[in-house]
PDB file of N, CA and C in Angstrom:
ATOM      1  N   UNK A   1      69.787 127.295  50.212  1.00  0.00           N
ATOM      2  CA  UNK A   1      68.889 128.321  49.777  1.00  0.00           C
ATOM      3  C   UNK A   1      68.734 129.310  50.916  1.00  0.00           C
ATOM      4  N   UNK A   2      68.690 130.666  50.565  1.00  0.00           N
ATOM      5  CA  UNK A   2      69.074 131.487  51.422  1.00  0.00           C
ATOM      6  C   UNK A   2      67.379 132.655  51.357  1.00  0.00           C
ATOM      7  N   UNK A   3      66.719 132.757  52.160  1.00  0.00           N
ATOM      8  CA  UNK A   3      65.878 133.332  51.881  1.00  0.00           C
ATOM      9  C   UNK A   3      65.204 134.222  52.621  1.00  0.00           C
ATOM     10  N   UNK A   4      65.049 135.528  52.204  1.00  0.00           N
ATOM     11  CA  UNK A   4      64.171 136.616  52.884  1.00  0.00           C
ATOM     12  C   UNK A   4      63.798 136.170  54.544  1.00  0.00           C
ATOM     13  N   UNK A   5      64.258 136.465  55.584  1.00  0.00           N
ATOM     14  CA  UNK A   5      63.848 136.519  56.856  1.00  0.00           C
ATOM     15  C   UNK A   5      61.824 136.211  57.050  1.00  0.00           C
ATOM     16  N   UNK A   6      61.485 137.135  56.029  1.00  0.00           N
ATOM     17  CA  UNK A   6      59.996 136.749  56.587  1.00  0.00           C
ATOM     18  C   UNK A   6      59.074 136.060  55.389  1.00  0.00           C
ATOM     19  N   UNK A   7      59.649 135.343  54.346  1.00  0.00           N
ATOM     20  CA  UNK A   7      59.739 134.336  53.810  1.00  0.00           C
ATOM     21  C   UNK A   7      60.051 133.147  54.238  1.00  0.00           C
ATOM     22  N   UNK A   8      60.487 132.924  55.005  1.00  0.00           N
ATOM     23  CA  UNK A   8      60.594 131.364  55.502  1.00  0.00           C
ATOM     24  C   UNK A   8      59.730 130.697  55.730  1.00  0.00           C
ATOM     25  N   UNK A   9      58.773 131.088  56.093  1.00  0.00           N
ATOM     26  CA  UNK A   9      57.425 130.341  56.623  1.00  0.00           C
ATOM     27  C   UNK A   9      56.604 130.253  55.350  1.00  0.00           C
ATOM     28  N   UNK A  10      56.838 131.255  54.558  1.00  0.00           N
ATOM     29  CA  UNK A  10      56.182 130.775  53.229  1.00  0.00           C
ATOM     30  C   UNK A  10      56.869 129.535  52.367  1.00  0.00           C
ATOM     31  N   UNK A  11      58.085 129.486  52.125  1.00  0.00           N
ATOM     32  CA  UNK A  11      58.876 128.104  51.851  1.00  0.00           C
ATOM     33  C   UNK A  11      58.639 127.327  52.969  1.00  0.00           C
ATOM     34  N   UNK A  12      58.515 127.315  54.137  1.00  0.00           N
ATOM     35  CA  UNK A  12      58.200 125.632  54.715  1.00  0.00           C
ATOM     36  C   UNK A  12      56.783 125.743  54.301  1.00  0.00           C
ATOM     37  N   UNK A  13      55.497 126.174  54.296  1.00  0.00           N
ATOM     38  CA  UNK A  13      54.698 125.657  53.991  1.00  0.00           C
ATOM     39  C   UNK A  13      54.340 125.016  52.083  1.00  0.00           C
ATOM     40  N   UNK A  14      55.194 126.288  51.532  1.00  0.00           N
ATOM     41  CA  UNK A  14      55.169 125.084  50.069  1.00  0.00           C
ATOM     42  C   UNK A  14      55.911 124.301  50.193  1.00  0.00           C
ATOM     43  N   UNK A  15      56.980 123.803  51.039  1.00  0.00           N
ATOM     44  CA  UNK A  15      57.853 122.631  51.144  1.00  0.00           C
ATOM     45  C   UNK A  15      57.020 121.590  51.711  1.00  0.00           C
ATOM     46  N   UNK A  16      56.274 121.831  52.297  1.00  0.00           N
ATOM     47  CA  UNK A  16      54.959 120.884  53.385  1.00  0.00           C
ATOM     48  C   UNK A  16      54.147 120.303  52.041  1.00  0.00           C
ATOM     49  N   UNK A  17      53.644 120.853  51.354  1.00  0.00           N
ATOM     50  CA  UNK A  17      52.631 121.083  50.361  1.00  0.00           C
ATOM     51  C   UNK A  17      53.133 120.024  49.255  1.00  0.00           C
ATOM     52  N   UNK A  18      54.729 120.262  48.978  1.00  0.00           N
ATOM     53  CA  UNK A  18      54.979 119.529  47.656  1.00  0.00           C
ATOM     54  C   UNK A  18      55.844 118.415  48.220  1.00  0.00           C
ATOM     55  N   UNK A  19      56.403 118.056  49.352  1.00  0.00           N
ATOM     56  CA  UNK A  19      57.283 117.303  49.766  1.00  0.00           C
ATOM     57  C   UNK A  19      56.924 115.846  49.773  1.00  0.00           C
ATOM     58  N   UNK A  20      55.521 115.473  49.526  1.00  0.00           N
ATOM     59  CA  UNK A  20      55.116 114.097  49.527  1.00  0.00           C
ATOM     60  C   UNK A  20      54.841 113.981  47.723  1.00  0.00           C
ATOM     61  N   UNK A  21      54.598 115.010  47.088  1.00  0.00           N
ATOM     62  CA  UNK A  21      54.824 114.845  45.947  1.00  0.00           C
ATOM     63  C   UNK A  21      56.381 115.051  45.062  1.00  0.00           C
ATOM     64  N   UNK A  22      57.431 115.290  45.572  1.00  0.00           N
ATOM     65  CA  UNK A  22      58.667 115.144  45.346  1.00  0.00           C
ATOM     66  C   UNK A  22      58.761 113.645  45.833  1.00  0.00           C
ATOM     67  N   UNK A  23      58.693 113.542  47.053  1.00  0.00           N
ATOM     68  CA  UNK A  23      59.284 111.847  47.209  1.00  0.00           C
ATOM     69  C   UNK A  23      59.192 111.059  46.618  1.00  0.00           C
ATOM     70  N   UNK A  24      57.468 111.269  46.139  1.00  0.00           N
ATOM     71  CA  UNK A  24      56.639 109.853  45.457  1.00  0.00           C
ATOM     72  C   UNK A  24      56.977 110.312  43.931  1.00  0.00           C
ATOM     73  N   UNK A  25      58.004 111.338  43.476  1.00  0.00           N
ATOM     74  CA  UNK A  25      58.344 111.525  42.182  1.00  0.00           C
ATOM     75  C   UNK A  25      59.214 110.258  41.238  1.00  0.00           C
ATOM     76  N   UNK A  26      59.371 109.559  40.384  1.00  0.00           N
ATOM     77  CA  UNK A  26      59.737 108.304  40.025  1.00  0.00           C
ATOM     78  C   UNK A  26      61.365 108.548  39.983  1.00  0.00           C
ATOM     79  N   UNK A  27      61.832 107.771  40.663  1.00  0.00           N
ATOM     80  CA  UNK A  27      63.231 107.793  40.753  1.00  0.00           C
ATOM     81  C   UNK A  27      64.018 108.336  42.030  1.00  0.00           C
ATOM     82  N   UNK A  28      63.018 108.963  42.641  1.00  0.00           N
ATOM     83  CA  UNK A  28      63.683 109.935  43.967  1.00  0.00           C
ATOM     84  C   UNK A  28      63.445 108.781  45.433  1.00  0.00           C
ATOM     85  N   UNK A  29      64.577 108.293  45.788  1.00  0.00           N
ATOM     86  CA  UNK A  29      64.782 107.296  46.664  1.00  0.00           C
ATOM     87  C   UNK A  29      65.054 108.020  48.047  1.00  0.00           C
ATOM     88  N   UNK A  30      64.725 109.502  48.113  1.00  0.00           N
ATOM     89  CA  UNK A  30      64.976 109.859  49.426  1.00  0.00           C
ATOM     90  C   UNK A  30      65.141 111.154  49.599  1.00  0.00           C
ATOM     91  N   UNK A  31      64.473 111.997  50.350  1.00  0.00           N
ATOM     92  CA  UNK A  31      64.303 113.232  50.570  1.00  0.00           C
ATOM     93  C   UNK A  31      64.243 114.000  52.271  1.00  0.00           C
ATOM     94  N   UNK A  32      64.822 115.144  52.086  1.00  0.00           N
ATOM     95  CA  UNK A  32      64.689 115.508  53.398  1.00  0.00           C
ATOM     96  C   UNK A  32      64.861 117.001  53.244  1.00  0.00           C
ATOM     97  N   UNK A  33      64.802 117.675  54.566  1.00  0.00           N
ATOM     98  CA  UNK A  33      65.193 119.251  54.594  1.00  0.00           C
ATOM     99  C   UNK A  33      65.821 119.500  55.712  1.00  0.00           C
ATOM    100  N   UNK A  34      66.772 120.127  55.291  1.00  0.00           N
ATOM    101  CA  UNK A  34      67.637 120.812  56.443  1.00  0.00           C
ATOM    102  C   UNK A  34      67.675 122.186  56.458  1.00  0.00           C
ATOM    103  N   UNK A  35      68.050 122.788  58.025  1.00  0.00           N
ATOM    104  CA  UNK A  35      67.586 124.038  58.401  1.00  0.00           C
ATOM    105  C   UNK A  35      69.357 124.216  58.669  1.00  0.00           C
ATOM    106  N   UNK A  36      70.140 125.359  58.442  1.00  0.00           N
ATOM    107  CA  UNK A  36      71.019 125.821  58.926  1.00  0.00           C
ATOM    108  C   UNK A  36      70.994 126.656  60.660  1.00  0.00           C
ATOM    109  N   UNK A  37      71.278 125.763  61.404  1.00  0.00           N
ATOM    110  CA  UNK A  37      71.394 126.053  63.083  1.00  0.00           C
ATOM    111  C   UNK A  37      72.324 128.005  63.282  1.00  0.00           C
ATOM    112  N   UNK A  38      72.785 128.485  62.320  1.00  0.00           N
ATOM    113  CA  UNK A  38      73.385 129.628  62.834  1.00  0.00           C
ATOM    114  C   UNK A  38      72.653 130.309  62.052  1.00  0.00           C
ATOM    115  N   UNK A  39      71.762 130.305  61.122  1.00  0.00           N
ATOM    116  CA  UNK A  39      70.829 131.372  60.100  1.00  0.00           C
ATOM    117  C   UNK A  39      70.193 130.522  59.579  1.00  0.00           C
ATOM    118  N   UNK A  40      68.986 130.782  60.883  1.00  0.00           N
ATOM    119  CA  UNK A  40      67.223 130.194  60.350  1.00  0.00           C
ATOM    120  C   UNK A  40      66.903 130.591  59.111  1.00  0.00           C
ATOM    121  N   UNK A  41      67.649 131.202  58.296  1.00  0.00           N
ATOM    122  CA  UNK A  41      67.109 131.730  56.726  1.00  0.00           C
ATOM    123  C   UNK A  41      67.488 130.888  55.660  1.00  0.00           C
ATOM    124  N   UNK A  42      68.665 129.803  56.214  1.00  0.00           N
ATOM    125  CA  UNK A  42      68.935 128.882  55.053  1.00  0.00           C
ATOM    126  C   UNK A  42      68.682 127.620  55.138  1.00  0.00           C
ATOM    127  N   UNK A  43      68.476 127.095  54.256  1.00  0.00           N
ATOM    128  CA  UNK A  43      68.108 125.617  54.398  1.00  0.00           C
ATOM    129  C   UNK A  43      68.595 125.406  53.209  1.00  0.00           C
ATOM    130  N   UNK A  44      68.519 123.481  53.479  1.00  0.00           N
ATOM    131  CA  UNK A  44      68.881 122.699  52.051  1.00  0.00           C
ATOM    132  C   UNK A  44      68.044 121.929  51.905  1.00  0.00           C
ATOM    133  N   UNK A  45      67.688 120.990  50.597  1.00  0.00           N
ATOM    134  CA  UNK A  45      67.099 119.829  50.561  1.00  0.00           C
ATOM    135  C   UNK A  45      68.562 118.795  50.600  1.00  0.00           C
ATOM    136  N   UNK A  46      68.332 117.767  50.645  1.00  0.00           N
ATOM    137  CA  UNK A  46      68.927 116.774  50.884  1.00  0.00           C
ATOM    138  C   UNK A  46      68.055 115.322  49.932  1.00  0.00           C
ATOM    139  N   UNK A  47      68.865 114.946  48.601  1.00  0.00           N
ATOM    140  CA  UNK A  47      67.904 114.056  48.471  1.00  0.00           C
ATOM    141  C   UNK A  47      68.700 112.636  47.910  1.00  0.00           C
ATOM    142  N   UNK A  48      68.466 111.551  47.680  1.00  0.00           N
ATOM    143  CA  UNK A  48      68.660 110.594  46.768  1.00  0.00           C
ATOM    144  C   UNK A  48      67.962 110.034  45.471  1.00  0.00           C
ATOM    145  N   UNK A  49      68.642 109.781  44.354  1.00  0.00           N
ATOM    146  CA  UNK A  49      67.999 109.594  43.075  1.00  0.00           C
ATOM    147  C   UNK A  49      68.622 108.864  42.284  1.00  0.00           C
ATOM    148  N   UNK A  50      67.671 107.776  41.705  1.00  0.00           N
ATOM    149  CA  UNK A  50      68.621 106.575  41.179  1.00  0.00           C
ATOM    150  C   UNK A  50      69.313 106.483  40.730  1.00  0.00           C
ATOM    151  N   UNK A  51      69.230 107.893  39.660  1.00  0.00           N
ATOM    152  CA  UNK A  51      70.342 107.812  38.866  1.00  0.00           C
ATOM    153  C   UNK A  51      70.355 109.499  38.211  1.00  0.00           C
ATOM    154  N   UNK A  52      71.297 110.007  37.460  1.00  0.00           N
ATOM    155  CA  UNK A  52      71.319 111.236  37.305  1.00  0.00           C
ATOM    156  C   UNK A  52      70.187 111.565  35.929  1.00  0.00           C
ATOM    157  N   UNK A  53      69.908 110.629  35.419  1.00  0.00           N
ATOM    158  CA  UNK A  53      68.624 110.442  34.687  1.00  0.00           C
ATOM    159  C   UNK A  53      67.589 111.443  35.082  1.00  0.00           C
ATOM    160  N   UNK A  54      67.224 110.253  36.379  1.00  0.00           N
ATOM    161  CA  UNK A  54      66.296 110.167  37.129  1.00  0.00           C
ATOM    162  C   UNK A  54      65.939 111.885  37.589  1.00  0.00           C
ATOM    163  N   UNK A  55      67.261 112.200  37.948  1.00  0.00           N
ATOM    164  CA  UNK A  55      67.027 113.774  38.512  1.00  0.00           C
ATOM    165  C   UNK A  55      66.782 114.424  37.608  1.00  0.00           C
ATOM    166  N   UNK A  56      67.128 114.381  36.049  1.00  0.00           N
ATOM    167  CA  UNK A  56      67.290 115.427  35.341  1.00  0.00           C
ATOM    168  C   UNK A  56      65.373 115.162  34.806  1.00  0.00           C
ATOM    169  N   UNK A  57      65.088 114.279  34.915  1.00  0.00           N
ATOM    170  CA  UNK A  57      63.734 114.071  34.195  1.00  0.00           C
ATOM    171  C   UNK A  57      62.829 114.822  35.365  1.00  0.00           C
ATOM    172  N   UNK A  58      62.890 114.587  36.455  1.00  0.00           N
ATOM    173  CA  UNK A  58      61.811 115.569  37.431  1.00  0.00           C
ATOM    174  C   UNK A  58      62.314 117.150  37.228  1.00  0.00           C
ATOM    175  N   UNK A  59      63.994 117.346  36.978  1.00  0.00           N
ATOM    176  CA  UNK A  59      64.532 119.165  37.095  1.00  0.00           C
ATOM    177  C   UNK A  59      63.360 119.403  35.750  1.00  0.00           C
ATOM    178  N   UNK A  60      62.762 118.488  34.612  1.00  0.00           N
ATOM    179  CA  UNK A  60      62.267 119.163  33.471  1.00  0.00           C
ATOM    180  C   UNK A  60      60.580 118.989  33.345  1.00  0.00           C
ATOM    181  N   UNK A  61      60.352 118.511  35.058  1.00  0.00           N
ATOM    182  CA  UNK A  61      59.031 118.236  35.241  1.00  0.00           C
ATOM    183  C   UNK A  61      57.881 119.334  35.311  1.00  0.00           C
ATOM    184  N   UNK A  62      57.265 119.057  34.971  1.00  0.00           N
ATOM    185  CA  UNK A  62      56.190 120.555  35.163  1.00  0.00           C
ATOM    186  C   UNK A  62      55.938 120.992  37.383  1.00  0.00           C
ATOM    187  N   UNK A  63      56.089 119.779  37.680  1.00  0.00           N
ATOM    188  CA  UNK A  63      56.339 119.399  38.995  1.00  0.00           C
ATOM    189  C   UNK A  63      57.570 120.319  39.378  1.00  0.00           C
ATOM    190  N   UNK A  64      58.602 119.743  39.109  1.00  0.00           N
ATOM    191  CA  UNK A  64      59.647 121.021  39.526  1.00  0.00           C
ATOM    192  C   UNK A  64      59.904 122.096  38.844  1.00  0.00           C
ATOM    193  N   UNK A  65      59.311 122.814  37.614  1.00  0.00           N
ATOM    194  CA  UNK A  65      59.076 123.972  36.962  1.00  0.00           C
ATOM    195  C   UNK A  65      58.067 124.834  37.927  1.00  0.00           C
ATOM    196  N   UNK A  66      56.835 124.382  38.354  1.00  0.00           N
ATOM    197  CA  UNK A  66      56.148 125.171  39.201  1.00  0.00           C
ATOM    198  C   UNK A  66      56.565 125.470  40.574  1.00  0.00           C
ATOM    199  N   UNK A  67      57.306 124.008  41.485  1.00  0.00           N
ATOM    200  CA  UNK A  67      57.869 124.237  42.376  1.00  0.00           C
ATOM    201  C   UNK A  67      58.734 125.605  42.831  1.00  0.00           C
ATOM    202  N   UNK A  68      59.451 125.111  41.737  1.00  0.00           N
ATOM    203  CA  UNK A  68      60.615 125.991  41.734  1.00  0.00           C
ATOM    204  C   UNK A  68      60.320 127.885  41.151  1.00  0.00           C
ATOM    205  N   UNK A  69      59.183 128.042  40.687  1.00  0.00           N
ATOM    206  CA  UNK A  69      58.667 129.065  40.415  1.00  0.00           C
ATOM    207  C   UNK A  69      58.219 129.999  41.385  1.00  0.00           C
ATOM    208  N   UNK A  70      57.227 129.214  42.327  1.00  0.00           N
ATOM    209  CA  UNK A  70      57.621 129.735  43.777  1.00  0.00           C
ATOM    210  C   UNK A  70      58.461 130.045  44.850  1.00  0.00           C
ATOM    211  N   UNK A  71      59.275 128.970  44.624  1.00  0.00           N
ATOM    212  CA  UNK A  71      60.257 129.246  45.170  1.00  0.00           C
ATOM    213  C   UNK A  71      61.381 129.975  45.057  1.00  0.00           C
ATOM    214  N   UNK A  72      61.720 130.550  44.251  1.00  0.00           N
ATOM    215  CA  UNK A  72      62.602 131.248  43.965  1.00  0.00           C
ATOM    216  C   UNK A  72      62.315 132.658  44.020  1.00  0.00           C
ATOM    217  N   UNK A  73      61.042 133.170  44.120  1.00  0.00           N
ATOM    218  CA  UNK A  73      60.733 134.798  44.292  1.00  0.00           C
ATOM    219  C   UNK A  73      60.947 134.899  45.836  1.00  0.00           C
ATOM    220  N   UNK A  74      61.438 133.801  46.984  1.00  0.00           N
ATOM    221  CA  UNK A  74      61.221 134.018  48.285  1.00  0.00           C
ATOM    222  C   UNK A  74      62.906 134.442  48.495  1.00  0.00           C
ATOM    223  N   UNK A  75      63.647 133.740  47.081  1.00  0.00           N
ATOM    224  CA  UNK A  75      65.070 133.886  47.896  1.00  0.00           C
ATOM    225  C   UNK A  75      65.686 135.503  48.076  1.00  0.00           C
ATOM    226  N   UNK A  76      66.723 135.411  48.749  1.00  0.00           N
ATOM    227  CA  UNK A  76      67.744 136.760  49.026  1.00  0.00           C
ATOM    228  C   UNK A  76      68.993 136.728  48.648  1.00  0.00           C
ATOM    229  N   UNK A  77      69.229 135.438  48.207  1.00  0.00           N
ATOM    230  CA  UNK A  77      70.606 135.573  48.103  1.00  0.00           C
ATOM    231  C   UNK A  77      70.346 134.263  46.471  1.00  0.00           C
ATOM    232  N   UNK A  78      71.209 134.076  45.651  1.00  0.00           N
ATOM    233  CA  UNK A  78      71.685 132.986  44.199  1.00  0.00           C
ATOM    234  C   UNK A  78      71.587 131.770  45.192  1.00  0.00           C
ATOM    235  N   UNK A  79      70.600 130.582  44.927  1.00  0.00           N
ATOM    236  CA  UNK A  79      70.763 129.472  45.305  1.00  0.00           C
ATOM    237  C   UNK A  79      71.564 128.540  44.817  1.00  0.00           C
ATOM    238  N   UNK A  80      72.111 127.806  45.636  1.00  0.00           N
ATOM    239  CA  UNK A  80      73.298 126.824  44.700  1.00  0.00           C
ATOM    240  C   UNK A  80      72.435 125.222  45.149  1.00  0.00           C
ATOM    241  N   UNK A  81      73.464 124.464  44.158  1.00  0.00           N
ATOM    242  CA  UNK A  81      72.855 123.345  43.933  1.00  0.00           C
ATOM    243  C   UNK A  81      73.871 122.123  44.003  1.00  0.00           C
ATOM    244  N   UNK A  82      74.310 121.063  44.491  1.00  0.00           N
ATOM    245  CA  UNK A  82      74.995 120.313  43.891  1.00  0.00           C
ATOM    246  C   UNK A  82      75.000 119.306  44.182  1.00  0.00           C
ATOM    247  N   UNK A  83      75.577 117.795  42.536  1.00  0.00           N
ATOM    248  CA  UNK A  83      75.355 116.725  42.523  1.00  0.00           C
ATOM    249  C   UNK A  83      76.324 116.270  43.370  1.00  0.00           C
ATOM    250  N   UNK A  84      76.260 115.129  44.186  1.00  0.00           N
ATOM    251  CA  UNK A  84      77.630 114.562  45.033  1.00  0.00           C
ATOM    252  C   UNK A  84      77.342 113.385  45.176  1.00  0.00           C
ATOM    253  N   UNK A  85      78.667 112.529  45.283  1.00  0.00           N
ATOM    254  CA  UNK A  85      78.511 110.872  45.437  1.00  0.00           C
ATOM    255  C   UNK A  85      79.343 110.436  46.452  1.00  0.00           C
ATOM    256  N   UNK A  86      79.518 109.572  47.042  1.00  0.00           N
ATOM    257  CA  UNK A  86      79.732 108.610  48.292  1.00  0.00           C
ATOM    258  C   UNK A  86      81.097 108.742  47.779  1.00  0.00           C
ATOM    259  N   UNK A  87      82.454 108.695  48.636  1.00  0.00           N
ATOM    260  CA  UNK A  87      83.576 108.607  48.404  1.00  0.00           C
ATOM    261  C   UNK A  87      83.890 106.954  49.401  1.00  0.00           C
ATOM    262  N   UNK A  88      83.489 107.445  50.625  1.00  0.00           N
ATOM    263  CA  UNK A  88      83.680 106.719  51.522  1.00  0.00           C
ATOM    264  C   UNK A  88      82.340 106.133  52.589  1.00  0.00           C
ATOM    265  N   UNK A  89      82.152 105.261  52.883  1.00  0.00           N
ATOM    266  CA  UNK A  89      80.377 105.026  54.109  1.00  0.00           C
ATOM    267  C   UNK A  89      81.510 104.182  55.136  1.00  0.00           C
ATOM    268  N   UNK A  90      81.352 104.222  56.321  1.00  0.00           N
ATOM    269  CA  UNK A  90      81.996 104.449  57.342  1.00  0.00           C
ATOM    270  C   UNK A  90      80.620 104.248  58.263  1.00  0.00           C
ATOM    271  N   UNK A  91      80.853 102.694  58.902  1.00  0.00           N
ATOM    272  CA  UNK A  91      79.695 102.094  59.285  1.00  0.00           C
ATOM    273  C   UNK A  91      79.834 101.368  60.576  1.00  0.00           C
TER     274      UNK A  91
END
């Protein structure tokens, strides 16, 4: 997610705000945020979810309908999104 230079601080603080209520969302086994090190303007979430169920029932949550309502008037650029699975764990 790519967002407005002086928007950022407005997404980490609704990310602060909803991030213990995403975790504790039913099915979401793991959450985090990442900051892109060459443009403080992008970040990702990073998450785990039991199952693709699981994700699609919070994407239709009133929880991530409002989330995401805010969030999206901060961006600058089309946010992308995507599902991915373990090929290889290397331990």
């Amino acid at each position: 997610m790519t967002f407005h230079p002086e928007k950022t601080e407005n997404f980490l603080q609704l990310f602060e705000e909803k991030k213990a209520l995403i975790r504790a969302y039913e099915g979401c086994q793991h959450l985090e945020l990442w900051r892109n090190t060459a443009d403080s303007r992008i970040f990702f979430t990073y998450s785990y979810w039991e199952s693709e169920a699981a994700l699609n029932h919070y994407r239709y949550s009133d929880l991530f309908k409002n989330t995401w309502a805010q969030t999206k008037i901060l961006f600058v650029e089309k946010p992308e999104a995507w599902s991915v699975e373990v090929q290889t764990e290397v331990k």
